[in-house]
N, C-alpha and C. Protein backbone atom coordinates (compact mmCIF):
# COMPACT_ATOMS: atom_id res chain seq x y z
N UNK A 1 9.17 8.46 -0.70
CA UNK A 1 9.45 7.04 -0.55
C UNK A 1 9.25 6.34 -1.89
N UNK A 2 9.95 5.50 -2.20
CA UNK A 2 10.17 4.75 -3.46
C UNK A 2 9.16 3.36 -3.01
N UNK A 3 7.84 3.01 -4.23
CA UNK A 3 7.00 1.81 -3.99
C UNK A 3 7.77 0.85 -4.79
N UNK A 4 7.52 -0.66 -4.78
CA UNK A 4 7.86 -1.09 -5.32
C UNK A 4 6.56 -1.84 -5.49
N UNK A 5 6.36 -3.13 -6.17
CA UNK A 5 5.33 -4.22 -6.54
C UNK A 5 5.44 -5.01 -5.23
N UNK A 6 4.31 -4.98 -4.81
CA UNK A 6 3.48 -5.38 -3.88
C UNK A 6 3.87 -7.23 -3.65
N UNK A 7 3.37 -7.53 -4.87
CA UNK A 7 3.19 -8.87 -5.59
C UNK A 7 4.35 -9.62 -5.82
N UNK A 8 5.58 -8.95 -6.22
CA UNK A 8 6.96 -9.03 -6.24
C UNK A 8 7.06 -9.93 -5.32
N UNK A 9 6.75 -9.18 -3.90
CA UNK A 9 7.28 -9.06 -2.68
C UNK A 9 6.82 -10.05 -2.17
N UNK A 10 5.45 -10.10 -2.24
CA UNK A 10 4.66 -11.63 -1.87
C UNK A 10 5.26 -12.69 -2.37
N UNK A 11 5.49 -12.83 -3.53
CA UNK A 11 5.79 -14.48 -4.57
C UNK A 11 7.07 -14.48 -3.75
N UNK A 12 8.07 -13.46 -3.58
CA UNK A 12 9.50 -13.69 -3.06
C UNK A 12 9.60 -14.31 -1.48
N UNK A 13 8.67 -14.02 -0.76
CA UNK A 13 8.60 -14.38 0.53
C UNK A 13 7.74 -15.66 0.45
N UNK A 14 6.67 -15.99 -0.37
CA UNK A 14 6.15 -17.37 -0.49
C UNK A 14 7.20 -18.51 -0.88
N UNK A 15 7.94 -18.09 -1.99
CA UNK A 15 9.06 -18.86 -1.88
C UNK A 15 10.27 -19.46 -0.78
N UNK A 16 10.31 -18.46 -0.14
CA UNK A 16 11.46 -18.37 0.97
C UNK A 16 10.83 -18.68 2.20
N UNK A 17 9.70 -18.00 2.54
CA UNK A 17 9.12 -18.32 3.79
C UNK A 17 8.57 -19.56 4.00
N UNK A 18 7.60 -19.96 2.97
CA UNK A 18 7.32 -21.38 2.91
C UNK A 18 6.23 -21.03 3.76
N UNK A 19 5.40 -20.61 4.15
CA UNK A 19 4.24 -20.50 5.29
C UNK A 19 4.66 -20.63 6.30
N UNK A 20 5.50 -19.70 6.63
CA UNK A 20 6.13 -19.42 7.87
C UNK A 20 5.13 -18.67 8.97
N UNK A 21 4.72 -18.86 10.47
CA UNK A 21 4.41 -17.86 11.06
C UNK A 21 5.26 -16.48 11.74
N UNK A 22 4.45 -15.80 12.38
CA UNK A 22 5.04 -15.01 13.13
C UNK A 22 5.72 -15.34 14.53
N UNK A 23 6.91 -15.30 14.97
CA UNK A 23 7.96 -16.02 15.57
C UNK A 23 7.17 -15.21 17.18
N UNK A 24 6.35 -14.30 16.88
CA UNK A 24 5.92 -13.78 18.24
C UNK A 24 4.58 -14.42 18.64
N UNK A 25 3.66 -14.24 17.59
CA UNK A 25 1.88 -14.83 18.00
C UNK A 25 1.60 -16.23 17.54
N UNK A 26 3.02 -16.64 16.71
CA UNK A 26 2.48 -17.93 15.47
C UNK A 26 1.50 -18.05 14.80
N UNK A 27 0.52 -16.62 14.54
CA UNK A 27 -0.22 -16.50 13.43
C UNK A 27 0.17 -16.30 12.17
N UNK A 28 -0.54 -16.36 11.23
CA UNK A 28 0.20 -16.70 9.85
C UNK A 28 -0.11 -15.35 8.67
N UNK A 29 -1.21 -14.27 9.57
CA UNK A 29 -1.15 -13.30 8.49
C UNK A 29 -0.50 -12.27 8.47
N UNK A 30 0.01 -12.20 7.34
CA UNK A 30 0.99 -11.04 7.07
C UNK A 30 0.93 -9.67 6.68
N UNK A 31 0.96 -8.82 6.24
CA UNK A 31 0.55 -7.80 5.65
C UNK A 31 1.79 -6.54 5.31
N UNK A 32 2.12 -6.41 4.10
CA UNK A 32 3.33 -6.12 3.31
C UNK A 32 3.12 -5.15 2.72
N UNK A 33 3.74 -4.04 2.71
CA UNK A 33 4.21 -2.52 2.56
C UNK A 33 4.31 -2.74 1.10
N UNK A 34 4.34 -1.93 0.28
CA UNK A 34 4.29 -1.50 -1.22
C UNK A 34 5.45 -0.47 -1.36
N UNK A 35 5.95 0.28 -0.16
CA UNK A 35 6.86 1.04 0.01
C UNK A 35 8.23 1.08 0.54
N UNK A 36 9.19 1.34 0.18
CA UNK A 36 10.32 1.37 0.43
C UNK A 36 11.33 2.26 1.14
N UNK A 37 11.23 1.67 2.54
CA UNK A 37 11.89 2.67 3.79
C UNK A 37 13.18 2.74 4.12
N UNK A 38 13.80 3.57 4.52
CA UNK A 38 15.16 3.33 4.87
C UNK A 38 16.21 3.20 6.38
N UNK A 39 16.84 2.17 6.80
CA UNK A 39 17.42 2.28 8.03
C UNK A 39 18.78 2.80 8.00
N UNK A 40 19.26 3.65 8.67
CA UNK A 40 20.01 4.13 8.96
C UNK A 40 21.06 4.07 9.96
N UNK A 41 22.29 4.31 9.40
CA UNK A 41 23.72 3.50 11.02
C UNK A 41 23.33 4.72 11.91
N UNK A 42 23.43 3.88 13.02
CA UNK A 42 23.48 5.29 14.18
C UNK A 42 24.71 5.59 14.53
N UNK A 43 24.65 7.12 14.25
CA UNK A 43 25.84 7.93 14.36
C UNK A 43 25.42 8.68 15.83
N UNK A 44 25.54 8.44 17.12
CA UNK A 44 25.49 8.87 18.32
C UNK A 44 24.90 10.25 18.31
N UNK A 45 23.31 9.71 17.84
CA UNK A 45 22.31 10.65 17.83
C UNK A 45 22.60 11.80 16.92
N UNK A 46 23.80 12.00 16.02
CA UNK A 46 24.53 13.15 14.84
C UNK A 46 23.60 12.77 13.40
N UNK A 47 22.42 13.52 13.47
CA UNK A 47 22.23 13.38 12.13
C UNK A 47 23.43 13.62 11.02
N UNK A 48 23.41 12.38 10.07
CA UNK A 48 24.14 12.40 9.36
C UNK A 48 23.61 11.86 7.34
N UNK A 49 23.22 13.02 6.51
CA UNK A 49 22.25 13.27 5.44
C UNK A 49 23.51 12.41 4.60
N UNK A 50 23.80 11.35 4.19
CA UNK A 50 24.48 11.06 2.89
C UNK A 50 25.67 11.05 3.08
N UNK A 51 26.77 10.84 1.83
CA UNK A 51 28.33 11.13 2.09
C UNK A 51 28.21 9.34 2.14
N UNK A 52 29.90 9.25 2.19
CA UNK A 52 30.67 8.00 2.08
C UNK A 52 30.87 7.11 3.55
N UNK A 53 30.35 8.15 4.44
CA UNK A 53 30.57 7.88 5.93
C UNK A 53 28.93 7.20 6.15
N UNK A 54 28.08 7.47 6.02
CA UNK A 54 26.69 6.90 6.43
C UNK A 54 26.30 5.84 5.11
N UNK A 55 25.72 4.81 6.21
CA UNK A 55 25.38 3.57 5.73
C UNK A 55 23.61 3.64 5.73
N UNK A 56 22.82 3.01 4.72
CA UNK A 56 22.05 3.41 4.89
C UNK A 56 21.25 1.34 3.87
N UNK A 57 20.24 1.22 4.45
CA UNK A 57 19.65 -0.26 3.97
C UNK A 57 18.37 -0.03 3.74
N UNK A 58 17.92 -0.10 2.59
CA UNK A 58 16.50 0.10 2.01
C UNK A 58 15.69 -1.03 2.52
N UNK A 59 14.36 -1.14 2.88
CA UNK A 59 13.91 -2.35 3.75
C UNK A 59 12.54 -2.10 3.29
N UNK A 60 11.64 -3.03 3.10
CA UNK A 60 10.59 -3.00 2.79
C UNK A 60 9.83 -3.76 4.34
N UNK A 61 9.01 -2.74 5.35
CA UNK A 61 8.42 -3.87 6.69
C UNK A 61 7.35 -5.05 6.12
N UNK A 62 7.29 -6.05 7.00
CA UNK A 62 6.58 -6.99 6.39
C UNK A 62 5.81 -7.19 8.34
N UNK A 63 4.57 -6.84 8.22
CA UNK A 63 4.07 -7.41 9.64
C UNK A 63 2.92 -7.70 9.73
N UNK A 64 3.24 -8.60 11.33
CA UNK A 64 2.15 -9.63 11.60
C UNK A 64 0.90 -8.68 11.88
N UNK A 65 -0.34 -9.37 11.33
CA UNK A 65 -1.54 -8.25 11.30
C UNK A 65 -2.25 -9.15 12.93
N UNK A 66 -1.92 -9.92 13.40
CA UNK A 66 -2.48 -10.47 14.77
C UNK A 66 -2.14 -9.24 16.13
N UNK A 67 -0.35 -9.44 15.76
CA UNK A 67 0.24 -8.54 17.14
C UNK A 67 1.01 -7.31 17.07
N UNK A 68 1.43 -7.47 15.30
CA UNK A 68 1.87 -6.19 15.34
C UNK A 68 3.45 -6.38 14.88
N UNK A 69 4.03 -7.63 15.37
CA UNK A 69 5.53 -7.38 15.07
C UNK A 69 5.88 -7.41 13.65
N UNK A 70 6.77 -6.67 13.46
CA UNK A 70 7.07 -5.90 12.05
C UNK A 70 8.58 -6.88 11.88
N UNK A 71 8.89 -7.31 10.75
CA UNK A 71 9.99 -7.88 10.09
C UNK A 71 10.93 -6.93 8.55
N UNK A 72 11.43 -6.50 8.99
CA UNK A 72 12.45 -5.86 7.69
C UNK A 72 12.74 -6.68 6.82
N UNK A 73 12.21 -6.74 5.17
CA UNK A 73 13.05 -7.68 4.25
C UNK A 73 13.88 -6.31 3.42
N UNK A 74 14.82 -6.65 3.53
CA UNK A 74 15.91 -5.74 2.39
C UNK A 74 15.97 -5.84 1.26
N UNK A 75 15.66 -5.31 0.21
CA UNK A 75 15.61 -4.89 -0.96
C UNK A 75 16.55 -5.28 -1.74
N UNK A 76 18.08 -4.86 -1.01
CA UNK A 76 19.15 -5.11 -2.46
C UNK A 76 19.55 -6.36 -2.38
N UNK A 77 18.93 -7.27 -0.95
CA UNK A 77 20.17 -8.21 -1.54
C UNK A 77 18.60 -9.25 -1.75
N UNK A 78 17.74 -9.01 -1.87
CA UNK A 78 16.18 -9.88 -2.55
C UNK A 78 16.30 -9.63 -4.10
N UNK A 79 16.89 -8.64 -4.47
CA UNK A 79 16.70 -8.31 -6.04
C UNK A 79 15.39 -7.41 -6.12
N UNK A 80 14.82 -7.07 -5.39
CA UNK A 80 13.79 -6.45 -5.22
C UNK A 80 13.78 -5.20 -5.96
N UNK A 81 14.51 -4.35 -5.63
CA UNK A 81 15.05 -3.27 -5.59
C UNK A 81 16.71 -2.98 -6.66
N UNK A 82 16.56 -2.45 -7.79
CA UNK A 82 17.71 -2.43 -8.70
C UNK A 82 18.70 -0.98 -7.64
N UNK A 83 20.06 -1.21 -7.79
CA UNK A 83 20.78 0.09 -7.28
C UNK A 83 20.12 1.19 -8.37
């Protein structure tokens, strides 16, 4: 797994989020991955490794430390993450 800056990630979501809560508990703490995961198109359960046919979105989780729900921020289109 590819890390990225932690801190990056924070200043980018302080900006954007604005002190946003969690849309499930409306608590406000967050707690943000350093690491860089990947989601994948579902191909009707066919693993499918790479090629021009599979789509694939680098996501860094961002979740609520109250209940648990997890939020995907994406990497390429935050600048986060260079191709």
């Amino acid at each position: 797994m590819k890390k990225i800056d932690s801190n990056e990630i924070i200043n980018f979501l302080n900006s954007k989020w604005q002190g946003s809560t969690c849309p499930m508990c409306h608590a406000g703490n967050w707690n943000v991955s350093n690491k860089v995961f990947e989601l994948r198109e579902f191909n009707n359960g066919d693993l499918v490794i790479g090629g021009p046919s599979s789509a694939i979105t680098p996501v860094v989780p961002v979740t609520c430390s109250n209940c648990g729900n997890t939020i995907f921020i994406n990497v390429l289109s935050t600048g986060l993450l260079k191709e």
